[in-house]
N, C-alpha and C. Protein backbone atom coordinates (compact mmCIF):
# COMPACT_ATOMS: atom_id res chain seq x y z
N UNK A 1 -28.13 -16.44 20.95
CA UNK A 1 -28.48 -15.77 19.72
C UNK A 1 -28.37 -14.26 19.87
N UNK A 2 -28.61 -13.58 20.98
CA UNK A 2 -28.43 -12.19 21.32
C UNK A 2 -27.34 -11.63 20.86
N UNK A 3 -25.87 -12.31 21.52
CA UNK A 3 -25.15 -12.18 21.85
C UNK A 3 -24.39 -12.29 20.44
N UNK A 4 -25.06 -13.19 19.02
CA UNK A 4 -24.43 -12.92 17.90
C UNK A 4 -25.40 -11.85 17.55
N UNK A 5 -26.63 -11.50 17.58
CA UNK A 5 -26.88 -10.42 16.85
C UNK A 5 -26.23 -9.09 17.36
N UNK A 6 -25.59 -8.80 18.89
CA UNK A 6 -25.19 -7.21 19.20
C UNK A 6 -23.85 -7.70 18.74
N UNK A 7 -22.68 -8.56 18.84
CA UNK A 7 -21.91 -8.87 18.01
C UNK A 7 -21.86 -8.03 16.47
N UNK A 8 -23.06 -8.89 15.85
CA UNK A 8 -23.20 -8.37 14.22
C UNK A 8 -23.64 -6.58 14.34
N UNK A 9 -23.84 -6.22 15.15
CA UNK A 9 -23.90 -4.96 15.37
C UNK A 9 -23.00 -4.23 15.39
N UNK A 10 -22.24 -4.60 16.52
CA UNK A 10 -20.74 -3.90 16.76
C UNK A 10 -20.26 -3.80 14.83
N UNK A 11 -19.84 -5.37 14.57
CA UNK A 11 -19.14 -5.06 13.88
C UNK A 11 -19.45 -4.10 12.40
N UNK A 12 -20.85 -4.00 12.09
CA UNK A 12 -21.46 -3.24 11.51
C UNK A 12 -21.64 -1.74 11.47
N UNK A 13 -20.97 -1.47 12.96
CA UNK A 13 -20.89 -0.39 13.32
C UNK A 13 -19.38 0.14 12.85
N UNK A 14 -18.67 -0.50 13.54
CA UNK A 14 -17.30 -0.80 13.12
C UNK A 14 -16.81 -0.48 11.56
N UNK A 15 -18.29 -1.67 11.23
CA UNK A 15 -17.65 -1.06 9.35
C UNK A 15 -18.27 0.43 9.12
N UNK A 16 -18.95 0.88 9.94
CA UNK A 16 -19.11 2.49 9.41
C UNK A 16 -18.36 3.08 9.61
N UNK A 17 -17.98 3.25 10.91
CA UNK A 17 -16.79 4.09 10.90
C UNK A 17 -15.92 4.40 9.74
N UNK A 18 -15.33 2.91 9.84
CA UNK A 18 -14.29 2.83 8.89
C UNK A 18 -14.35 3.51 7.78
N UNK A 19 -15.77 3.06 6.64
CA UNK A 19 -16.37 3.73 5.76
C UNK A 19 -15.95 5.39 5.90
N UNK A 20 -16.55 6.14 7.04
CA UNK A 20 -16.42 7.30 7.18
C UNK A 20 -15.02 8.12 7.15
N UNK A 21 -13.83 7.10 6.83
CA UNK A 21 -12.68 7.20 7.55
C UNK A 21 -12.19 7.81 5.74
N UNK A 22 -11.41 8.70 5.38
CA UNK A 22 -11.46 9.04 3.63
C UNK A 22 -9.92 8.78 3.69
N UNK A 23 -9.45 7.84 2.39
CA UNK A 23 -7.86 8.18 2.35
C UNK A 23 -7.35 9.72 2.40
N UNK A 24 -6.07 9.33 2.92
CA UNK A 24 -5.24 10.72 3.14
C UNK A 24 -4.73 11.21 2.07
N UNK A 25 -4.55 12.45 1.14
CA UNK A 25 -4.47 12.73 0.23
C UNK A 25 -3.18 12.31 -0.15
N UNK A 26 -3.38 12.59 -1.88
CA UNK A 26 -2.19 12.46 -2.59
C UNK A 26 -0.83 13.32 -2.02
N UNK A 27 -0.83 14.50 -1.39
CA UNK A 27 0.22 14.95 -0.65
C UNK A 27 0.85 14.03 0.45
N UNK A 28 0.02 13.03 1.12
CA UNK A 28 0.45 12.20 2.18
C UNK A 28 1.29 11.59 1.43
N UNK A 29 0.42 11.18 0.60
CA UNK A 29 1.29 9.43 -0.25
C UNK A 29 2.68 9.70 -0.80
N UNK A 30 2.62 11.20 -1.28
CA UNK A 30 4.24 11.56 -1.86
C UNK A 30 4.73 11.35 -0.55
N UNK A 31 4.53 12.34 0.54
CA UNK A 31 5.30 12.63 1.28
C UNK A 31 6.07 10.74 2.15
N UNK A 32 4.86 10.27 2.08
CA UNK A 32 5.25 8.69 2.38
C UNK A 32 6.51 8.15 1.93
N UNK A 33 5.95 8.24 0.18
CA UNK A 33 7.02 7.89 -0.83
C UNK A 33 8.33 8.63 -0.17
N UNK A 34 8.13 9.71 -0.74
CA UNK A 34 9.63 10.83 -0.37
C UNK A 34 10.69 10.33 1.17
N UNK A 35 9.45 9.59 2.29
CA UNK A 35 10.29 9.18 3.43
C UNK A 35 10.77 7.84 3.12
N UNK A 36 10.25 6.94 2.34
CA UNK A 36 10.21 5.79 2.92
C UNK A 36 10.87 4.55 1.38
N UNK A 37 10.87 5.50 0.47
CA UNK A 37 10.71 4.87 -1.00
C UNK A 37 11.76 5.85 -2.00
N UNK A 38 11.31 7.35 -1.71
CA UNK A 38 12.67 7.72 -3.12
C UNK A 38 14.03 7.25 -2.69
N UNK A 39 14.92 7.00 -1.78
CA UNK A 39 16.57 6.98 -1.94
C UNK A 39 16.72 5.84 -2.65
N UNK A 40 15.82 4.89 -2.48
CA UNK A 40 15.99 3.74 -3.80
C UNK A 40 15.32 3.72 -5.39
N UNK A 41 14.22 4.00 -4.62
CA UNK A 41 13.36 4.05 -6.31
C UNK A 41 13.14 5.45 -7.00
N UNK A 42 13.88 6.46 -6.02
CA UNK A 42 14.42 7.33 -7.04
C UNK A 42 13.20 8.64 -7.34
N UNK A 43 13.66 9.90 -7.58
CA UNK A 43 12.26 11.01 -7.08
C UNK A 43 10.76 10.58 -8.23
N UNK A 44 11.45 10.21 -9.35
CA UNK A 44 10.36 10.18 -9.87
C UNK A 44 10.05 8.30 -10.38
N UNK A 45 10.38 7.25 -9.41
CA UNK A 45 9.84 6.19 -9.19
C UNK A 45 10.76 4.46 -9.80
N UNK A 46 11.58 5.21 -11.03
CA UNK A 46 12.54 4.44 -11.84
C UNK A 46 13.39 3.89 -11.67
N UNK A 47 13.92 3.90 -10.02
CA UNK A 47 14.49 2.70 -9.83
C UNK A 47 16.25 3.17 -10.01
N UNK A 48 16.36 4.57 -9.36
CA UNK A 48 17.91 5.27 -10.05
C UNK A 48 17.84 5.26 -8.68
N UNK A 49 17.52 5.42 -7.54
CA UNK A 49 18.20 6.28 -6.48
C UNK A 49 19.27 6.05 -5.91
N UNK A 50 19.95 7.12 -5.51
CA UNK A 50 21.40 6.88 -4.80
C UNK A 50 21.31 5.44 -4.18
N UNK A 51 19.84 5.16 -3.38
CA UNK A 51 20.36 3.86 -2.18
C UNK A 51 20.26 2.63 -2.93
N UNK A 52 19.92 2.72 -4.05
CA UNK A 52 20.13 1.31 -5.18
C UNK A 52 21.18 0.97 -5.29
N UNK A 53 22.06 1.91 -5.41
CA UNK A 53 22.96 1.69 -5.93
C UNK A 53 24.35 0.75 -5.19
N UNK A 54 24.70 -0.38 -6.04
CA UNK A 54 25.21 -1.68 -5.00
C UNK A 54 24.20 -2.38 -4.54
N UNK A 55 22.83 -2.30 -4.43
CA UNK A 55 22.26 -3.66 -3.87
C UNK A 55 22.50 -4.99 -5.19
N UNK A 56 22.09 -5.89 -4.26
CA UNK A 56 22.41 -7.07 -4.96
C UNK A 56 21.08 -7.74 -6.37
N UNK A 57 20.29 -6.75 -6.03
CA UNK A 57 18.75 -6.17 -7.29
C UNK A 57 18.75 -4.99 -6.88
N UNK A 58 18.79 -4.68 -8.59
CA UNK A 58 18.24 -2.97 -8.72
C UNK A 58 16.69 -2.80 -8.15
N UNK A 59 16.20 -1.45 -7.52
CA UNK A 59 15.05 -1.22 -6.99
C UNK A 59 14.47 -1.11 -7.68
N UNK A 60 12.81 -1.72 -8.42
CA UNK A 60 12.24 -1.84 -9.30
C UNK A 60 11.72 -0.48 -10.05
N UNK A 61 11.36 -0.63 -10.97
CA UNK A 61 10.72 0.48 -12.16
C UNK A 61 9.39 0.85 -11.26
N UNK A 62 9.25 1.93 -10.53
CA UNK A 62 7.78 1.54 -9.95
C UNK A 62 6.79 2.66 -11.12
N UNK A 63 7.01 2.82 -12.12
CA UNK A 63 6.28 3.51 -12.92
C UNK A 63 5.65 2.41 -14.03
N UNK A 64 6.10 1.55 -13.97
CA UNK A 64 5.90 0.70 -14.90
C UNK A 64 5.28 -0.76 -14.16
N UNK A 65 4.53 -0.79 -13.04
CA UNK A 65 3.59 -1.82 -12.09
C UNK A 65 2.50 -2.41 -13.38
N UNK A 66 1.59 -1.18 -13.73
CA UNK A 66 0.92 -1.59 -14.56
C UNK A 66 1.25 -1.99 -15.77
N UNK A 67 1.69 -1.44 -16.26
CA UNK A 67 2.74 -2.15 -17.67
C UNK A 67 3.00 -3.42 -17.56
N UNK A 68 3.42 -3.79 -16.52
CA UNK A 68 3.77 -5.33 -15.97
C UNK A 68 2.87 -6.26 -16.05
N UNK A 69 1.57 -5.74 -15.67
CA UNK A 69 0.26 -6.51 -14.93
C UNK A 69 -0.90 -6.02 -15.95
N UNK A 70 -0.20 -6.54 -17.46
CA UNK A 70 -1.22 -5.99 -18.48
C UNK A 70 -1.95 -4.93 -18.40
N UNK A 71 -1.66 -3.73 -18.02
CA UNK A 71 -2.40 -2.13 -18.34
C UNK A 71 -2.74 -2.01 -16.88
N UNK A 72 -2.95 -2.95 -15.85
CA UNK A 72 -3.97 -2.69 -15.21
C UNK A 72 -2.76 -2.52 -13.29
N UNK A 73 -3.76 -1.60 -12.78
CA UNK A 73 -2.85 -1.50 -11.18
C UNK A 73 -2.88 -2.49 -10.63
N UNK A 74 -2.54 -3.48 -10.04
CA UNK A 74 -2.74 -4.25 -8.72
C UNK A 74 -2.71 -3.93 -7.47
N UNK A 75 -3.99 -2.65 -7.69
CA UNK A 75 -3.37 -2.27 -6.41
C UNK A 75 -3.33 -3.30 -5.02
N UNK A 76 -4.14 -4.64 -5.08
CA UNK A 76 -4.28 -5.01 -3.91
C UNK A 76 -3.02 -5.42 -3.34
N UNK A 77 -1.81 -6.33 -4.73
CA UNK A 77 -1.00 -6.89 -4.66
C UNK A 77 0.13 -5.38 -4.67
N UNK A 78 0.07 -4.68 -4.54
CA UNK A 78 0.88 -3.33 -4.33
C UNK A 78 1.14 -3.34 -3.10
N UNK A 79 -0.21 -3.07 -2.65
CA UNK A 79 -0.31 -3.02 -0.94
C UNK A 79 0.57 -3.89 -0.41
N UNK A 80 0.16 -5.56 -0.79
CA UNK A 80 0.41 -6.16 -0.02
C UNK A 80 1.93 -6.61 0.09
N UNK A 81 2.56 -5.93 -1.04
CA UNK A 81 3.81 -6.05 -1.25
C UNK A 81 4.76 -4.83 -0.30
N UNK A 82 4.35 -3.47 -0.27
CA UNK A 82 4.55 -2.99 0.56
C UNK A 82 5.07 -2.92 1.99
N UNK A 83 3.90 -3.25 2.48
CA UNK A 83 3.37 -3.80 3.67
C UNK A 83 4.30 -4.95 4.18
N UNK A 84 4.73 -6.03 3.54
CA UNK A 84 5.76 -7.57 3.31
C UNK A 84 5.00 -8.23 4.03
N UNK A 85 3.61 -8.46 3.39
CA UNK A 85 2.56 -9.75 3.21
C UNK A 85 2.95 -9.87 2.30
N UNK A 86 3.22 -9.76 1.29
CA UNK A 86 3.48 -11.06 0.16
C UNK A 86 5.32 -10.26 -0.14
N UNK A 87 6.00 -11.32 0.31
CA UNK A 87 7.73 -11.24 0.10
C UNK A 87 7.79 -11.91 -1.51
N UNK A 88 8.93 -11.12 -2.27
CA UNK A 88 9.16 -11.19 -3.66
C UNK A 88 10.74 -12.09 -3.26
N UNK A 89 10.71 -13.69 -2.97
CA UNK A 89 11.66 -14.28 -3.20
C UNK A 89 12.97 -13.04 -2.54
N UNK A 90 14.29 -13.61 -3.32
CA UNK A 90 15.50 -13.16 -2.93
C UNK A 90 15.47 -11.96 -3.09
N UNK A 91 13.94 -11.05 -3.79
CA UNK A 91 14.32 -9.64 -3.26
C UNK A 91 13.86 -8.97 -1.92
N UNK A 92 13.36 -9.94 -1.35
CA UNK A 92 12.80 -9.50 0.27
C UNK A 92 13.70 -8.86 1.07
N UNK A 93 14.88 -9.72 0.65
CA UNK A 93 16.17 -9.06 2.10
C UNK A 93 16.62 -7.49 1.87
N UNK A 94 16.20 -7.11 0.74
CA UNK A 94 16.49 -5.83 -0.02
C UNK A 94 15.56 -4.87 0.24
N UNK A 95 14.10 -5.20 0.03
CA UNK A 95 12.96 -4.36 0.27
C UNK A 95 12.84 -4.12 1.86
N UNK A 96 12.72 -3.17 2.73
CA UNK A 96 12.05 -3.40 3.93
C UNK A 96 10.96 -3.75 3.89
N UNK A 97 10.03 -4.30 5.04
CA UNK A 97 8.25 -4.30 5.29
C UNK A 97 8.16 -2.87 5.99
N UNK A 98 7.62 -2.30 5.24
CA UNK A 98 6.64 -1.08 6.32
C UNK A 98 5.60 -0.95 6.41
N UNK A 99 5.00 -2.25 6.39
CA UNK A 99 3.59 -2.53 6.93
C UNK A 99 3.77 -1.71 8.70
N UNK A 100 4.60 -1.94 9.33
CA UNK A 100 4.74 -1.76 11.06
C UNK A 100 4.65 0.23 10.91
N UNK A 101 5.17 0.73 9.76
CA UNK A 101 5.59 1.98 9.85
C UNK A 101 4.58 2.90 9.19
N UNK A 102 3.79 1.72 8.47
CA UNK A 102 2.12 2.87 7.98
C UNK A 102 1.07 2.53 8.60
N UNK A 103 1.47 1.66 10.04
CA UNK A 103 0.06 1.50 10.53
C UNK A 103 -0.50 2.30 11.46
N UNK A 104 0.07 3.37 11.61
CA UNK A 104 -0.26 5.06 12.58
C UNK A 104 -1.45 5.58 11.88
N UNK A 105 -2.61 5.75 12.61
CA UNK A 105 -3.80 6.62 11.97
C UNK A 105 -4.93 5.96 11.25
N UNK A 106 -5.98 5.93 10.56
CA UNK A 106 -7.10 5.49 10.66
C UNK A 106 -7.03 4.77 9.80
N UNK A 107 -8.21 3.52 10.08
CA UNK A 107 -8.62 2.55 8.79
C UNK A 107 -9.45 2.91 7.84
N UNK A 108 -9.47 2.47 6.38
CA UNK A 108 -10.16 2.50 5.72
C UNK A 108 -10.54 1.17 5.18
N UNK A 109 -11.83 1.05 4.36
CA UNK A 109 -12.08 0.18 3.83
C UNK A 109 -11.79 -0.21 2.72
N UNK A 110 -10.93 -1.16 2.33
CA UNK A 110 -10.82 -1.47 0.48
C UNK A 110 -11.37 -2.78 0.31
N UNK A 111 -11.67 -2.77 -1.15
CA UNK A 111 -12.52 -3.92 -1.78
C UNK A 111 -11.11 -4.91 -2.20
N UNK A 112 -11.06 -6.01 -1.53
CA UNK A 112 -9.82 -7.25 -1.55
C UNK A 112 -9.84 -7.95 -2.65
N UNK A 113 -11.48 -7.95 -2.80
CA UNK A 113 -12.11 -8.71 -3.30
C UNK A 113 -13.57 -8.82 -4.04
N UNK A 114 -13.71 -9.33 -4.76
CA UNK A 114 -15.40 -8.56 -4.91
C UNK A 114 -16.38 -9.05 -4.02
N UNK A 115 -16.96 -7.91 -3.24
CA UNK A 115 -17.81 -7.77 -2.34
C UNK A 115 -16.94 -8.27 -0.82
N UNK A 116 -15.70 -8.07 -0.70
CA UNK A 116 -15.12 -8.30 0.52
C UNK A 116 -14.18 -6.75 0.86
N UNK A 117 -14.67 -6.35 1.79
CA UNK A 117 -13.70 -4.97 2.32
C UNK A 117 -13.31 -5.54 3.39
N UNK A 118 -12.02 -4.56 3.63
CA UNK A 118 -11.02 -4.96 4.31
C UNK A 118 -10.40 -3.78 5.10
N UNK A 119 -10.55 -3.81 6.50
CA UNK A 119 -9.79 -2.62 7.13
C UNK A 119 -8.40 -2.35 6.90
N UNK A 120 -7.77 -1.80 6.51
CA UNK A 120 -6.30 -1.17 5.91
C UNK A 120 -5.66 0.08 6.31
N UNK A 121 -4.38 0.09 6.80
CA UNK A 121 -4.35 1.16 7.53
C UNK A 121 -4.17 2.42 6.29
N UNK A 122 -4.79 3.97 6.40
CA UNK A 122 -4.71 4.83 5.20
C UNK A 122 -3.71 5.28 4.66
N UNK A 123 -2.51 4.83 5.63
CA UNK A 123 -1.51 5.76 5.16
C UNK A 123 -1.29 4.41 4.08
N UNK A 124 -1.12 3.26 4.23
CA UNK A 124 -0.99 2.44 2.98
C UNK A 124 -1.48 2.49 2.15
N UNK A 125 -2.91 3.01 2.17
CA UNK A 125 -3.86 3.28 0.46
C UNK A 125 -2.93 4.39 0.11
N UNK A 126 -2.76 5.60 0.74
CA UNK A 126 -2.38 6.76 0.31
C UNK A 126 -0.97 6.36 -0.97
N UNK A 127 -0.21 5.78 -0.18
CA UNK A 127 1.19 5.36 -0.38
C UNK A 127 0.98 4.48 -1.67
N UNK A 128 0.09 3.84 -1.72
CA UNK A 128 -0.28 3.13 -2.85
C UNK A 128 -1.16 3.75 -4.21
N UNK A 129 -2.14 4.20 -3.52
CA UNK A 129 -2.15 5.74 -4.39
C UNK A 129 -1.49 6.34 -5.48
N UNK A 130 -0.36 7.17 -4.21
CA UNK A 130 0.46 7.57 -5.22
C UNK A 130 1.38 7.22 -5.95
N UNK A 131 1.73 5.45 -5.50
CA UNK A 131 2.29 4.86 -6.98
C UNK A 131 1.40 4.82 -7.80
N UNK A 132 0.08 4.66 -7.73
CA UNK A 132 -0.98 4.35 -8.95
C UNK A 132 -0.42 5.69 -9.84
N UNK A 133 -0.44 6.83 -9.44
CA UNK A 133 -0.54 8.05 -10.15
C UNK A 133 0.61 8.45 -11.01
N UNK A 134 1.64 7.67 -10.22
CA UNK A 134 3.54 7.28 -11.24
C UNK A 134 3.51 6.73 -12.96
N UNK A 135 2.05 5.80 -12.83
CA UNK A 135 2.30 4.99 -13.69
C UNK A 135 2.19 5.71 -15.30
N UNK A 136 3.33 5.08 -16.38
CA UNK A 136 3.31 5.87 -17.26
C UNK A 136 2.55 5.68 -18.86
């Protein structure tokens, strides 16, 4: 029984940190975007960029997420699309995963779920973020 209560400790501890840990600003998340996202989806999110051009699907409208998803962000399903936890069918081979390439630097906590947080690496909130802020 010890041994689960310093357990439930650690990890309690663990979730403070995290807590303490603040997304990286909206300058990160462009700058994310700008590395990793405009040559396809284009400077301001629409899905024009030079590297679209010839794939076998155009790179999506990313200004228009919420529009899609009745008014509202998804951001969880953003993330996780990102990241390539959740692959979009025959457009997977098109999208990279850069889940491997935003996981440099600290966790934060997001709500998955109600009343469930979830360690996430920040540069992915950030990045997700600043699509939230695209939307038109």
């Amino acid at each position: 029984m010890k041994r689960l209560i310093a357990g439930a400790g650690v990890g309690a501890a663990l979730a403070g940190a995290l807590v303490a840990c603040a997304p990286q600003s909206a300058t990160t998340g462009r700058a994310l975007y700008d590395q990793y996202c405009q040559s396809c989806h284009g400077t301001g999110g629409k899905g024009d960029g030079p590297g679209g051009v010839g794939l076998p699907h155009a790179p999506a409208d990313l200004t228009q997420i919420a529009a899609r998803n009745g008014g509202t962000f998804p951001m969880v399903k953003v993330m996780s699309v990102i990241d390539g936890y959740t692959r979009r069918g025959d457009r997977a081979s098109v999208m990279p995963e850069l889940g491997p390439a935003l996981q440099e630097g600290p966790l934060v906590l997001i709500e998955t779920e109600p009343g469930v947080m979830t360690p996430t690496p920040a540069n992915l909130v950030a990045l997700a973020e600043y699509l939230r802020g695209l939307q038109g």
